[in-house]
Protein backbone atom coordinates (compact mmCIF):
# COMPACT_ATOMS: atom_id res chain seq x y z
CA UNK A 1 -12.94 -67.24 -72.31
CA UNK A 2 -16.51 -66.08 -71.71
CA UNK A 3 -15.92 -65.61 -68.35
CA UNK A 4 -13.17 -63.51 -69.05
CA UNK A 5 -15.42 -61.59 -71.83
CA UNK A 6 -17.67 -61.25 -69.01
CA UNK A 7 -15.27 -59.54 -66.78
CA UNK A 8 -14.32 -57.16 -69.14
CA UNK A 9 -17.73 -56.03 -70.39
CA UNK A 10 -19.00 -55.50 -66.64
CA UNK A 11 -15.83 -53.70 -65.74
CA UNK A 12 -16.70 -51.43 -69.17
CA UNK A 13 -20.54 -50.54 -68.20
CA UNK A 14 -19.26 -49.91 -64.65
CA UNK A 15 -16.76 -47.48 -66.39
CA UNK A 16 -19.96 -45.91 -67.97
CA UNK A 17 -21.60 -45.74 -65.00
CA UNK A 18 -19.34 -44.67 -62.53
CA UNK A 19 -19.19 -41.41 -60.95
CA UNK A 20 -15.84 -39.42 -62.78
CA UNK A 21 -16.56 -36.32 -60.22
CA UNK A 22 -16.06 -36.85 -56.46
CA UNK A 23 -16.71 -34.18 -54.01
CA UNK A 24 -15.58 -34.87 -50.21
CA UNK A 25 -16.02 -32.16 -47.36
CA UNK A 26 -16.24 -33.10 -43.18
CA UNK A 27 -16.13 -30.25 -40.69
CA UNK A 28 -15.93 -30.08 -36.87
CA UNK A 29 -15.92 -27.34 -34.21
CA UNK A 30 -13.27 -26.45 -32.89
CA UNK A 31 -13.08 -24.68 -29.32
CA UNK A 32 -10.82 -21.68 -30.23
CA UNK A 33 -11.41 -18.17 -31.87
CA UNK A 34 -11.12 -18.30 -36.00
CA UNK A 35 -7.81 -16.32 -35.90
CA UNK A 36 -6.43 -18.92 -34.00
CA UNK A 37 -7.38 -21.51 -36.23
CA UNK A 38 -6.64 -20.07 -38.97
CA UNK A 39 -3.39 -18.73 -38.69
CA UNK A 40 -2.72 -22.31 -37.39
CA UNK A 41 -4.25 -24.37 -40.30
CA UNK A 42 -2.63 -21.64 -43.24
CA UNK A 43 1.06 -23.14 -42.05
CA UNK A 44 1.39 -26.34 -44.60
CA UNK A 45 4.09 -27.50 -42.32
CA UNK A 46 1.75 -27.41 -39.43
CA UNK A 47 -0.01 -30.20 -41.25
CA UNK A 48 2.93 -32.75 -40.00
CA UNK A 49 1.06 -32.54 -36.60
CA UNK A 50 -2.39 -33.22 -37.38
CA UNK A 51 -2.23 -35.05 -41.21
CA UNK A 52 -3.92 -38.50 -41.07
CA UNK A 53 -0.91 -38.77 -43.63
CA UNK A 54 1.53 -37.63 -41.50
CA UNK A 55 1.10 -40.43 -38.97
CA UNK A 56 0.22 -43.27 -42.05
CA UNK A 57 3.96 -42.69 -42.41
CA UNK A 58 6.29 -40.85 -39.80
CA UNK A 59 9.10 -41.69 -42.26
CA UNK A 60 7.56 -39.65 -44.67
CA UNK A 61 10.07 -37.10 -46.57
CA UNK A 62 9.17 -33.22 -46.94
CA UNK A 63 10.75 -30.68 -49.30
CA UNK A 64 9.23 -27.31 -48.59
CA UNK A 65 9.81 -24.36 -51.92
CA UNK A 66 8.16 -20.41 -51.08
CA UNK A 67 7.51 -18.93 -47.85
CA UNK A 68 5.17 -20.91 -46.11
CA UNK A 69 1.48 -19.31 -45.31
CA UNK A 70 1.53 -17.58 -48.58
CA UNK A 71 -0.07 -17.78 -52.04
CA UNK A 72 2.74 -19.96 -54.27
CA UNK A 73 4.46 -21.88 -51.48
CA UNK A 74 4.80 -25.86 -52.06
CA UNK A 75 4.91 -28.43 -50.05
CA UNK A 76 5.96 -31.98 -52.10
CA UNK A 77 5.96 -35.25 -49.85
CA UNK A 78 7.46 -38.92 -50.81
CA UNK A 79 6.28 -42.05 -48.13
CA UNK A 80 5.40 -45.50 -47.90
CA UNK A 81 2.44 -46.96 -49.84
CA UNK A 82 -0.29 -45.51 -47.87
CA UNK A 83 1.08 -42.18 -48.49
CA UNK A 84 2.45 -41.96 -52.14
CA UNK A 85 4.44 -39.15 -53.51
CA UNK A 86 2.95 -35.69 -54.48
CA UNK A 87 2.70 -31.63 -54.22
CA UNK A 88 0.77 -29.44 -52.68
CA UNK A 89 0.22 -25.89 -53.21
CA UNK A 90 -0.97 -22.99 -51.72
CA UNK A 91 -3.52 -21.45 -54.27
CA UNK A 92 -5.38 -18.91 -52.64
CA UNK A 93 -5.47 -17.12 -48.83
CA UNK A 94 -8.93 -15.48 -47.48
CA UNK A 95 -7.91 -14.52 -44.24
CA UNK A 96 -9.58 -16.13 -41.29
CA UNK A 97 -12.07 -17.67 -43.80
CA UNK A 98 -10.51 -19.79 -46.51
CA UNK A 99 -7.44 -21.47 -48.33
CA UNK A 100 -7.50 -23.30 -51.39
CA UNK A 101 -4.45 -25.93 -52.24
CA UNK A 102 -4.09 -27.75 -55.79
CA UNK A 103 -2.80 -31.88 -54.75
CA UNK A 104 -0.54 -32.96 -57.62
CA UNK A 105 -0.37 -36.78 -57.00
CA UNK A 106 2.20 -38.71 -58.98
CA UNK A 107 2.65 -41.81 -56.79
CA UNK A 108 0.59 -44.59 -57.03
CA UNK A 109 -0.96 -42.38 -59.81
CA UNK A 110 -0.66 -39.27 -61.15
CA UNK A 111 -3.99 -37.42 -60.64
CA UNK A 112 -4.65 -33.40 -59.43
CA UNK A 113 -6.89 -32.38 -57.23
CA UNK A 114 -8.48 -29.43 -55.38
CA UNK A 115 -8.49 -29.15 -51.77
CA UNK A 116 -9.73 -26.58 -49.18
CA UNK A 117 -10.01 -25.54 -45.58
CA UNK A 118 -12.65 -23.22 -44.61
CA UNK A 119 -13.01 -21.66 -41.14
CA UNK A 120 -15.78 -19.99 -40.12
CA UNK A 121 -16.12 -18.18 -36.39
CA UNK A 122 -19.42 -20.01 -34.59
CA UNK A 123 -19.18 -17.65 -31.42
CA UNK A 124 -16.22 -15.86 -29.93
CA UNK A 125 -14.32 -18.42 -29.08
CA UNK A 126 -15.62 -21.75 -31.41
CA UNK A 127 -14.53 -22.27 -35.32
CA UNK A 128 -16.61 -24.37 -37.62
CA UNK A 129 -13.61 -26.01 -40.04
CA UNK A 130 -14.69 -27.83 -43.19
CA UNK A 131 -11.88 -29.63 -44.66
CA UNK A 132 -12.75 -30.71 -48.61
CA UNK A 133 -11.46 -32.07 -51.85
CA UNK A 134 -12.82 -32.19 -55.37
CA UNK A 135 -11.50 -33.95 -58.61
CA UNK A 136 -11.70 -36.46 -61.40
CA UNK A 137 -11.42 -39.92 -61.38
CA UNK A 138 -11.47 -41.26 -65.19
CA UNK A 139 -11.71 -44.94 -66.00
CA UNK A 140 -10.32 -47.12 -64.62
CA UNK A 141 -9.89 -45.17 -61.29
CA UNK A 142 -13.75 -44.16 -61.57
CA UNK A 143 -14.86 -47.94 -61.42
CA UNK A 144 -11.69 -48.60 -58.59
CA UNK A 145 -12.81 -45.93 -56.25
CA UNK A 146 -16.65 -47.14 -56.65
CA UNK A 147 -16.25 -50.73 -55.80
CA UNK A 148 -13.65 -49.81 -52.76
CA UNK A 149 -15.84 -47.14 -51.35
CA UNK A 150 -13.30 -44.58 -51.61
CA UNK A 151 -15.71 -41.73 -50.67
CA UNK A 152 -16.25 -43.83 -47.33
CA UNK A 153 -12.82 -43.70 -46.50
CA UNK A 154 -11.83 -40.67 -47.18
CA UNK A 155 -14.31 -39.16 -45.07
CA UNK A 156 -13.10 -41.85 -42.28
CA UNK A 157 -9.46 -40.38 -43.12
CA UNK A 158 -10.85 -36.54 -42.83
CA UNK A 159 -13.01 -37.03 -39.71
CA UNK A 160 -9.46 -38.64 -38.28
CA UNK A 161 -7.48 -35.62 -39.61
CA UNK A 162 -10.30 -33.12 -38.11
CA UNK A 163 -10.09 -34.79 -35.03
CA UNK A 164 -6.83 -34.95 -34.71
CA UNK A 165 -6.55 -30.60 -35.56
CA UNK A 166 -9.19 -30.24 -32.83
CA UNK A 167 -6.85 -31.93 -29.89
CA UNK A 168 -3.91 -30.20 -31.28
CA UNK A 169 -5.74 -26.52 -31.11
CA UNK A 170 -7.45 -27.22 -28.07
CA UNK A 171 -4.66 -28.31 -25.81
C-alpha cells in the first residue's frame, strides 16, 4: 500500500511539474526556388508522399472535404496505432511564406493542436522550410510525454518528414 501511495504522489508532483506547453519546430534547406516549395507543401494531399505518417501506415485511410490548397479544406485520416485517427485543417495561406493547419486528434486521444510550415527563399534557387507544432498537454499526458521524451521524438519524426520533402522536391 505505501508503495502504491508512493506511486501516486510522485506521478502527482510530476503532474505539477511537468511542462503543459510544448513547442516543436525542425527546418532544412531545400535545393529549389520558394515557389516551388511552396506550392508543393500547400497541397495536404501532397503530404501522402513525404508524411513520416504516411509511411508509419500505408494502409492509412484519407477523406479529403474543400478544395485542397485553400483556407477551410480538411484533410481527416484513420490508421494503425502509430498513426491514430484525426483532422487537419487548412487555417491560414501566406503565399510562398507560410501555412498554418489546426490537428484535431481523437485517436489514441483527443487533443488539438497547431501546426505550421514556413518557407523562406535562402538564394534563388534554395528554401529554408521550418516545419512546427504547438499545444497542450494537461495531466496525465504532461507527465506521459515527459518521461517518454516525446519532444525527442517528434523532432526525430520531423527531421524524417523534412528529409523525406527534401528528396521528393529535389528529384
Amino acid at each position: 500500500m505505501i508503495i502504491l501511495a508512493t506511486l501516486l504522489l510522485t506521478i502527482a508532483v510530476l503532474g505539477f511539474i511537468a511542462p503543459k506547453d510544448f513547442s516543436i519546430e525542425r527546418e532544412i534547406t531545400i535545393n529549389k526556388p520558394v515557389s516551388v516549395v511552396f506550392n508543393y507543401v500547400k497541397f495536404v494531399k501532397n503530404d501522402r508522399n513525404w508524411s513520416p505518417w504516411a509511411s508509419k501506415d500505408p494502409n492509412m485511410t484519407t477523406d479529403y472535404r474543400g478544395t485542397d490548397g485553400t483556407v477551410g479544406f480538411v484533410s481527416s485520416w484513420s490508421g494503425n496505432d502509430e498513426v491514430g485517427v484525426g483532422e487537419q485543417e487548412t487555417k491560414s495561406i501566406v503565399e510562398n511564406s507560410r501555412i498554418d493547419f489546426e490537428l484535431r486528434f481523437k485517436k489514441p486521444m483527443e487533443d488539438t493542436s497547431k501546426a505550421y510550415l514556413i518557407t523562406e527563399a535562402i538564394g534563388a534557387n534554395q528554401t529554408k522550410v521550418k516545419w512546427g507544432m504547438i499545444g497542450k498537454s494537461e495531466f496525465p499526458m504532461n507527465v506521459f510525454c515527459m518521461i517518454m521524451n516525446m519532444n525527442k521524438m517528434l523532432n526525430n519524426t520531423f527531421d524524417e518528414g523534412l528529409s523525406s520533402l527534401k528528396s521528393v522536391l529535389e528529384k
